[in-house]
Protein backbone atom coordinates (compact mmCIF):
# COMPACT_ATOMS: atom_id res chain seq x y z
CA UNK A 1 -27.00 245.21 68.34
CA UNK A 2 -29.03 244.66 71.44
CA UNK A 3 -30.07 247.45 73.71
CA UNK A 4 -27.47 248.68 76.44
CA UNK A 5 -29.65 249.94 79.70
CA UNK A 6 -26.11 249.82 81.22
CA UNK A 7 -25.29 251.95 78.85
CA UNK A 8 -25.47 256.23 79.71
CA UNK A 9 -23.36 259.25 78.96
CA UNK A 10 -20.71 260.54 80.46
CA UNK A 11 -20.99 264.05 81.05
CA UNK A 12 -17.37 265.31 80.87
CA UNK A 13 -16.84 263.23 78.01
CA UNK A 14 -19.80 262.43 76.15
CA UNK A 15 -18.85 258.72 76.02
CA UNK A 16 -20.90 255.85 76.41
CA UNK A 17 -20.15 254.66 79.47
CA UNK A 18 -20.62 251.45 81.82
CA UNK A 19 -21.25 250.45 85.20
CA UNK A 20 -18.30 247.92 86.36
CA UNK A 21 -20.89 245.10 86.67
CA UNK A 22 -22.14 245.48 83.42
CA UNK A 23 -19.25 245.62 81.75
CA UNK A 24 -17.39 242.42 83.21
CA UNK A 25 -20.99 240.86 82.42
CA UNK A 26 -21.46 241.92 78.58
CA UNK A 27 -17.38 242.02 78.55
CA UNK A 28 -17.62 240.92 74.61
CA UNK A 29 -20.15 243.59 73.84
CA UNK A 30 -17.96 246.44 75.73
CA UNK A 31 -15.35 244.74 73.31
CA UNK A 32 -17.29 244.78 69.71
CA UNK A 33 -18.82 248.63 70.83
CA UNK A 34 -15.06 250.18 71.64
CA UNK A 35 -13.99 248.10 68.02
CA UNK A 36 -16.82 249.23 65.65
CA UNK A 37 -18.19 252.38 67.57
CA UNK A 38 -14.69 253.75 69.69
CA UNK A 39 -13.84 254.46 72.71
CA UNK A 40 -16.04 253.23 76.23
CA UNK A 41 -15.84 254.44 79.52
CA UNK A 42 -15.95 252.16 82.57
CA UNK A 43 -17.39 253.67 85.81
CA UNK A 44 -16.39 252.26 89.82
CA UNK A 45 -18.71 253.58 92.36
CA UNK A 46 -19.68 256.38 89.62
CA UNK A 47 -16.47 257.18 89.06
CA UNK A 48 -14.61 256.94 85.93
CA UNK A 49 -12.33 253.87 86.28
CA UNK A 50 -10.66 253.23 82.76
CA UNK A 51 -11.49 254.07 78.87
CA UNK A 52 -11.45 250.73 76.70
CA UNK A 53 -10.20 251.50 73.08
CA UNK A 54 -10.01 249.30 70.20
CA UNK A 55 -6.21 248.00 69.26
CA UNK A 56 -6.38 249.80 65.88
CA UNK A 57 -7.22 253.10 68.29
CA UNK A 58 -4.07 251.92 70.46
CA UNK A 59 -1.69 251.69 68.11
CA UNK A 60 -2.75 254.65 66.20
CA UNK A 61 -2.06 256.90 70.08
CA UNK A 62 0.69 255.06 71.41
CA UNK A 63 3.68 253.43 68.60
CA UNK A 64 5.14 250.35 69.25
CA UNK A 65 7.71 250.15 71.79
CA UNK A 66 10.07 248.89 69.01
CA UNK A 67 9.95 252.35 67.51
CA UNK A 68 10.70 253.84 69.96
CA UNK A 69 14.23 252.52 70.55
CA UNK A 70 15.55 250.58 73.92
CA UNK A 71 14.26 251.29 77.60
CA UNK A 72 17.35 253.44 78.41
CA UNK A 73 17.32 255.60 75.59
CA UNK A 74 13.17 256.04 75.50
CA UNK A 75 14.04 257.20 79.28
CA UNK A 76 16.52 258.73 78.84
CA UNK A 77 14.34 261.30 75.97
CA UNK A 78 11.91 261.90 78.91
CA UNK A 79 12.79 263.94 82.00
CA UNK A 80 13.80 261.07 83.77
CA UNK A 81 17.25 261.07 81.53
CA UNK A 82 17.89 264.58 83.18
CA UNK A 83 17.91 262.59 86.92
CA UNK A 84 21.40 261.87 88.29
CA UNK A 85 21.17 258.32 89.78
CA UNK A 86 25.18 257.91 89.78
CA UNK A 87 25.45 257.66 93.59
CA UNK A 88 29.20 256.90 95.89
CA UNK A 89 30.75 254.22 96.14
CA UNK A 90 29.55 251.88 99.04
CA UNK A 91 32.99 250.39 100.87
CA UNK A 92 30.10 248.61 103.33
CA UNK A 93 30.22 248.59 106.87
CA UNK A 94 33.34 250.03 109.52
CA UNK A 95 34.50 246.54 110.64
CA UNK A 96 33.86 246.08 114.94
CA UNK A 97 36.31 247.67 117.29
């Protein structure tokens, strides 16, 4: 594997990390290192922007949305089921005078 200069850690999280440039540039090596080696961080103006994970590292974190039943019922699990969103009838606008 060739040498990353791009390539520093990331204090918080101790992950190798990349400069925005670098990583749209060597965008299949940022792919093969999150695969084979886990997850990469991806800095913005020093910033951390996003963490790239491999698909194995995905699936493991997050289950398929199939599992997890229809989009109504998955919201309706989370706090957003406990939201009223019934609302009144609308009869539309008072006609002129």
């Amino acid at each position: 594997m060739a040498k990353r200069t791009s390539k520093q850690t990331a204090p918080a999280r101790r992950l190798p990390a990349w400069k925005l440039e670098d990583a749209k540039a060597r965008f299949s090596e940022l792919v093969r290192c999150a695969q084979n080696h886990g997850p990469q961080l991806v800095t913005r103006r020093g910033e951390t922007a996003v963490v790239v994970i491999g698909a194995e590292d995905f699936d493991r974190l997050v289950p398929p949305l199939a599992a997890k039943g229809a989009l109504v019922e998955f919201l309706q699990r989370t706090q957003l089921g406990e939201i009223d969103v019934e609302r009144a009838i609308d009869r539309g606008r008072e006609p002129p005078a």
